[in-house]
C-alpha atoms as a PDB file:
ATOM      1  CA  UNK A   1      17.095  -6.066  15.843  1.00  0.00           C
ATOM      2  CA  UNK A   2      15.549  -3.124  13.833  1.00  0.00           C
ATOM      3  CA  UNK A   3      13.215  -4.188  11.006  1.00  0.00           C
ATOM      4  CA  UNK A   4      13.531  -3.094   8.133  1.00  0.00           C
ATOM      5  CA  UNK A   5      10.829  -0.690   6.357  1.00  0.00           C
ATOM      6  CA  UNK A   6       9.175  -1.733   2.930  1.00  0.00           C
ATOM      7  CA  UNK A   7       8.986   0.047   0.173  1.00  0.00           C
ATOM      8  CA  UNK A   8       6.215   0.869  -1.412  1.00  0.00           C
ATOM      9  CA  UNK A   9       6.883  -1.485  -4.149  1.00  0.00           C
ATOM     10  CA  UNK A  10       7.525  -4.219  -1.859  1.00  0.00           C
ATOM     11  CA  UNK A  11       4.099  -3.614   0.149  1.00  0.00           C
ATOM     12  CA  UNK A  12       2.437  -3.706  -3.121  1.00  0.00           C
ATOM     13  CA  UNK A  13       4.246  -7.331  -3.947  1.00  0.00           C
ATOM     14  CA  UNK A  14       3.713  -8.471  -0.477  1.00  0.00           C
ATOM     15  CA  UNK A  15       0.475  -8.266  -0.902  1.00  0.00           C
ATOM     16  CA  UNK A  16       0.201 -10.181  -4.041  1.00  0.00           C
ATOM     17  CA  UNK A  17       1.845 -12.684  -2.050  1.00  0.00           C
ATOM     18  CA  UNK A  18      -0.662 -12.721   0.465  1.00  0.00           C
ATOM     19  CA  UNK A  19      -3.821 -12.542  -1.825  1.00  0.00           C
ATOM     20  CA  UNK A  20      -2.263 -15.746  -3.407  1.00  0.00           C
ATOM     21  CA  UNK A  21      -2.077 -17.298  -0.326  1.00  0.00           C
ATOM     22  CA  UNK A  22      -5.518 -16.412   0.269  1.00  0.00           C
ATOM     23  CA  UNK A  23      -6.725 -17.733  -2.514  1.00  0.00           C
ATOM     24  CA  UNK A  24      -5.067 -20.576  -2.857  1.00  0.00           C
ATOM     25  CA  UNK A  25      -7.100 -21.361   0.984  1.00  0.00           C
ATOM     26  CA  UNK A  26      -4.613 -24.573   2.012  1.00  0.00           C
ATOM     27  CA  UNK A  27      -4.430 -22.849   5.610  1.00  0.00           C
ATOM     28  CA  UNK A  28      -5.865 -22.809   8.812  1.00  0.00           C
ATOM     29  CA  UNK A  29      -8.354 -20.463   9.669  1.00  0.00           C
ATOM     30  CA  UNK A  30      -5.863 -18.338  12.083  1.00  0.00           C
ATOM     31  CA  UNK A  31      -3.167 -18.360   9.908  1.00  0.00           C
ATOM     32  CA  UNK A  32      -5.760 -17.352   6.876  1.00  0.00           C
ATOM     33  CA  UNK A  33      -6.970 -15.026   9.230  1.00  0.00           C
ATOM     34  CA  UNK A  34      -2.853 -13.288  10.058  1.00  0.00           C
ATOM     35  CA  UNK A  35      -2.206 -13.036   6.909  1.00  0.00           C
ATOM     36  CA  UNK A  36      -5.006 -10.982   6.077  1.00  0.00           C
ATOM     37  CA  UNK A  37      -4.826  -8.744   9.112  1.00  0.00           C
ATOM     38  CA  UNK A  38      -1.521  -8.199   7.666  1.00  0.00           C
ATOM     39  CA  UNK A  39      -2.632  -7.645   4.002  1.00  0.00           C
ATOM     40  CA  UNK A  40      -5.122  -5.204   5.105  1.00  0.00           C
ATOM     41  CA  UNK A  41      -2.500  -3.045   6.949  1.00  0.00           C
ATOM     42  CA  UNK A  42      -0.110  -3.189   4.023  1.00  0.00           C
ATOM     43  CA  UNK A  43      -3.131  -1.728   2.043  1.00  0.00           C
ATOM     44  CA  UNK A  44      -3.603   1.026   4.683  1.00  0.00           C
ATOM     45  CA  UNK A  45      -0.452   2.140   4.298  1.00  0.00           C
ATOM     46  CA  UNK A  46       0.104   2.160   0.656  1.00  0.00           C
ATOM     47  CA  UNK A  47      -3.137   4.026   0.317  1.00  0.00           C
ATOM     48  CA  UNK A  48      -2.043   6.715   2.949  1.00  0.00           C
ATOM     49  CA  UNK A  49       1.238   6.734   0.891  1.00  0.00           C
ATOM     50  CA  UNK A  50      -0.574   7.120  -2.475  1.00  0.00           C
ATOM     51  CA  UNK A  51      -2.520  10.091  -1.227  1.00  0.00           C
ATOM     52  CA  UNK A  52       0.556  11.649   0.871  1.00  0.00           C
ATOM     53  CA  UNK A  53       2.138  11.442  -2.771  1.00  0.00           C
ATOM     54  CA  UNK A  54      -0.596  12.969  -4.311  1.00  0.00           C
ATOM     55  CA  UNK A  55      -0.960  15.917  -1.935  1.00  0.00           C
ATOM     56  CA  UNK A  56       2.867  16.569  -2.412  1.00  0.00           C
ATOM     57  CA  UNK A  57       2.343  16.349  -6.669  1.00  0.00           C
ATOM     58  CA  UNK A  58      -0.753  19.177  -6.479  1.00  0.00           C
ATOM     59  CA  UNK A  59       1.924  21.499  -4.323  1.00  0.00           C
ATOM     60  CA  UNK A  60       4.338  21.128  -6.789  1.00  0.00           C
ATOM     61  CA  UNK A  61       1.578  21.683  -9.562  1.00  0.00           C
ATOM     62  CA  UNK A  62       0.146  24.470  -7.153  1.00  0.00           C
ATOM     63  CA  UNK A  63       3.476  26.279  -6.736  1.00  0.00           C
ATOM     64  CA  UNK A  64       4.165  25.768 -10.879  1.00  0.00           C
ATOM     65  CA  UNK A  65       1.088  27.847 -11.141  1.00  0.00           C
ATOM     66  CA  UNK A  66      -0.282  25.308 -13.806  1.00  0.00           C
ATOM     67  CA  UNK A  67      -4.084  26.139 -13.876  1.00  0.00           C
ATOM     68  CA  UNK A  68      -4.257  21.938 -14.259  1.00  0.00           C
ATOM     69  CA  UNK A  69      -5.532  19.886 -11.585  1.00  0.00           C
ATOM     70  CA  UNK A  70      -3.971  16.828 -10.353  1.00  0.00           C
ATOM     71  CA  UNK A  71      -6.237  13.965 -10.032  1.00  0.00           C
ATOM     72  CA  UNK A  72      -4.818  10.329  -9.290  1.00  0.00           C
END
């Protein structure tokens, strides 16, 4: 079965999910411990996404020839 990739939106919500989880701290220490392995490589990859994204919005600013700087 091929699993299915997230959006970014849905990493972002996902990890609401999991912070709430966190906080609410009715688990077990391994499971508390999964679920924020997982958190923190949802957060990896929406940050690599975020500055992917913002590398691709300075080209397009870039090849615009706006003297502007983009800055996230």
């Amino acid at each position: 079965m091929s699993k299915k990739t997230r959006t970014f939106e849905e990493k972002l919500e996902r990890i609401g999910e999991i912070v709430s989880q966190l906080e609410r701290g009715n688990m077990g220490l391994q499971e508390s411990i999964a679920l924020f392995k997982e958190g923190s490589a949802l957060t990896k990859e929406c940050k690599r996404y975020l500055e992917k994204t913002e590398l691709e919005i300075q080209k397009v600013i870039d090849e615009s020839g706006s003297t502007e700087k983009f800055t996230a």
